[in-house]
C-alpha atoms as a PDB file:
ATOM      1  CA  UNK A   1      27.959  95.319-112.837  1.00  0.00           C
ATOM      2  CA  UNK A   2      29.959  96.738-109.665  1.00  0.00           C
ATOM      3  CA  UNK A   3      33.342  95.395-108.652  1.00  0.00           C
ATOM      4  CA  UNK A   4      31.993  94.091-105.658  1.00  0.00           C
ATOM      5  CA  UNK A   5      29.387  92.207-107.096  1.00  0.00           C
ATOM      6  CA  UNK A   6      31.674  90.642-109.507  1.00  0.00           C
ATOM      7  CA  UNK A   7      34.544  89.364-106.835  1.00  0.00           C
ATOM      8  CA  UNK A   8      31.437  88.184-104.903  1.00  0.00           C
ATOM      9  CA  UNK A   9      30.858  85.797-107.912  1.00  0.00           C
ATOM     10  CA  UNK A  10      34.463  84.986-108.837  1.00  0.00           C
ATOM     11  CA  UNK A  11      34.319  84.011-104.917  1.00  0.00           C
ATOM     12  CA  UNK A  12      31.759  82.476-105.231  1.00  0.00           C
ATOM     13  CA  UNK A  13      33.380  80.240-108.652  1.00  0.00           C
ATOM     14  CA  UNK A  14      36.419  79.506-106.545  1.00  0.00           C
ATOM     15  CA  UNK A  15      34.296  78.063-103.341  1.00  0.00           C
ATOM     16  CA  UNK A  16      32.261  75.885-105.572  1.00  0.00           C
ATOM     17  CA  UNK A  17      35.283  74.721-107.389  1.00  0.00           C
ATOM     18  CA  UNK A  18      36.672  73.610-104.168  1.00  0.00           C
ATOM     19  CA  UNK A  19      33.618  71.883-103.241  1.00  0.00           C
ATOM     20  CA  UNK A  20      34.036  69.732-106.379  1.00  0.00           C
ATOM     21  CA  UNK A  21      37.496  68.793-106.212  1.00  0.00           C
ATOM     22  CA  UNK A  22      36.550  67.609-102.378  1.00  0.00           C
ATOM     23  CA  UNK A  23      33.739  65.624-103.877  1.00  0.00           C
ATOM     24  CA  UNK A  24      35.368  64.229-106.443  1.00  0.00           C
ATOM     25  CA  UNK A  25      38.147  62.860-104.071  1.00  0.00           C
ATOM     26  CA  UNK A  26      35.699  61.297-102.158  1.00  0.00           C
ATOM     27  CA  UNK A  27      34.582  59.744-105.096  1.00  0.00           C
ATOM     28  CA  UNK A  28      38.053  58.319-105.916  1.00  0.00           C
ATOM     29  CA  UNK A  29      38.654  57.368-102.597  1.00  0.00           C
ATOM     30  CA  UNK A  30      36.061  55.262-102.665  1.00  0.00           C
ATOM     31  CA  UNK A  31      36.528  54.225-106.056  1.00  0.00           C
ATOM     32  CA  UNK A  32      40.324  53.300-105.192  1.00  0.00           C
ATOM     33  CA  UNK A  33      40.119  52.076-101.686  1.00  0.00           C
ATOM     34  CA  UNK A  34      36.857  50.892-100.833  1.00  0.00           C
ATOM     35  CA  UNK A  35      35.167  48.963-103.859  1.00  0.00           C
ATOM     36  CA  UNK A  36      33.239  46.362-104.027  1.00  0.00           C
ATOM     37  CA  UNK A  37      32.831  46.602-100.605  1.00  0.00           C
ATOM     38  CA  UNK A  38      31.430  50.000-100.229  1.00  0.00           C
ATOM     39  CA  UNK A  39      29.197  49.485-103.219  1.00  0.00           C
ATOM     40  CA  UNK A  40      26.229  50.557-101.749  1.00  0.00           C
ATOM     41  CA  UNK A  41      27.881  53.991-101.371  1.00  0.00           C
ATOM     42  CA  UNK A  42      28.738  54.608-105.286  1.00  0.00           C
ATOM     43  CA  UNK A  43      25.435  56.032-106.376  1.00  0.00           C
ATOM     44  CA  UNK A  44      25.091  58.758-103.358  1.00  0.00           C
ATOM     45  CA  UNK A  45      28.856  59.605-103.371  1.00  0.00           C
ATOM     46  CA  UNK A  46      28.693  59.910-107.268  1.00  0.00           C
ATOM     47  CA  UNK A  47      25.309  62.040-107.172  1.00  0.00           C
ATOM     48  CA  UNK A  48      27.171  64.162-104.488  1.00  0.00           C
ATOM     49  CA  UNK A  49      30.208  64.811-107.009  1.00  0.00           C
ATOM     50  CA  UNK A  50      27.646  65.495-109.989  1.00  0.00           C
ATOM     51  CA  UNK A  51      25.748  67.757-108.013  1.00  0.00           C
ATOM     52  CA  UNK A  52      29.055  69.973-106.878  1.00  0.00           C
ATOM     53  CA  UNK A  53      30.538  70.127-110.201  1.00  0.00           C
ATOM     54  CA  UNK A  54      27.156  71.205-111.624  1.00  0.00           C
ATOM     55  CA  UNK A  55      26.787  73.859-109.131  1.00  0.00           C
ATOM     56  CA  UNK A  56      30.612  74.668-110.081  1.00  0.00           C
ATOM     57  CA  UNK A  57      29.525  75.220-113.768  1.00  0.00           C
ATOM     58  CA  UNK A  58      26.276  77.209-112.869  1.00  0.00           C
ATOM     59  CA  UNK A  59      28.400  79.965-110.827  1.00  0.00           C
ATOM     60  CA  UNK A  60      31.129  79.941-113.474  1.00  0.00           C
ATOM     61  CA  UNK A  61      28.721  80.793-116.145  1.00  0.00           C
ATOM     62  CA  UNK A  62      27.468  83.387-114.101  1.00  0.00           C
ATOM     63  CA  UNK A  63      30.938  84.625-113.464  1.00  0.00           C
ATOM     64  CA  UNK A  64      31.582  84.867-117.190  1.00  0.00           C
ATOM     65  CA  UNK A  65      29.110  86.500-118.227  1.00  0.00           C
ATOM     66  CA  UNK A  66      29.023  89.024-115.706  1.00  0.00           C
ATOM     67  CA  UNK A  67      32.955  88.960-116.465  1.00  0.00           C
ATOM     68  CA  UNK A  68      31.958  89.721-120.049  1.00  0.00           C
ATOM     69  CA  UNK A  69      29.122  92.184-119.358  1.00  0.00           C
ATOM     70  CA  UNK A  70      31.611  94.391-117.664  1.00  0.00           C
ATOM     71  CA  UNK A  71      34.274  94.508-120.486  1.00  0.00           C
END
């Protein structure tokens, strides 16, 4: 695997990683500052947070192995 290909996926790892830490805040905000009232929200927010710590794992496990590949 190329260099370029592999900082593409580290890149990649980082911006998804982000993504989850955002979602997960969300998550906790609403968990903190907005229950029961915002209720209704606590499915959707927490499928959101699932969803960007899944795609998190997915490109890290590409990352890895293509980390590992080029050892």
């Amino acid at each position: 695997m190329d260099q370029d290909t592999l900082k593409q996926l580290e890149k990649d790892v980082k911006k998804t990683k982000r993504l989850a830490g955002e979602a997960a805040m969300e998550l906790h905000d609403l968990i903190e500052d907005r229950l029961p009232d915002a209720y209704l929200e606590l499915m959707a927010t927490a499928q959101k947070t699932f969803d960007a710590c899944q795609a998190w794992d997915q490109a890290n496990q590409k990352f890895q192995a293509a980390s590992r590949a080029t050892v």
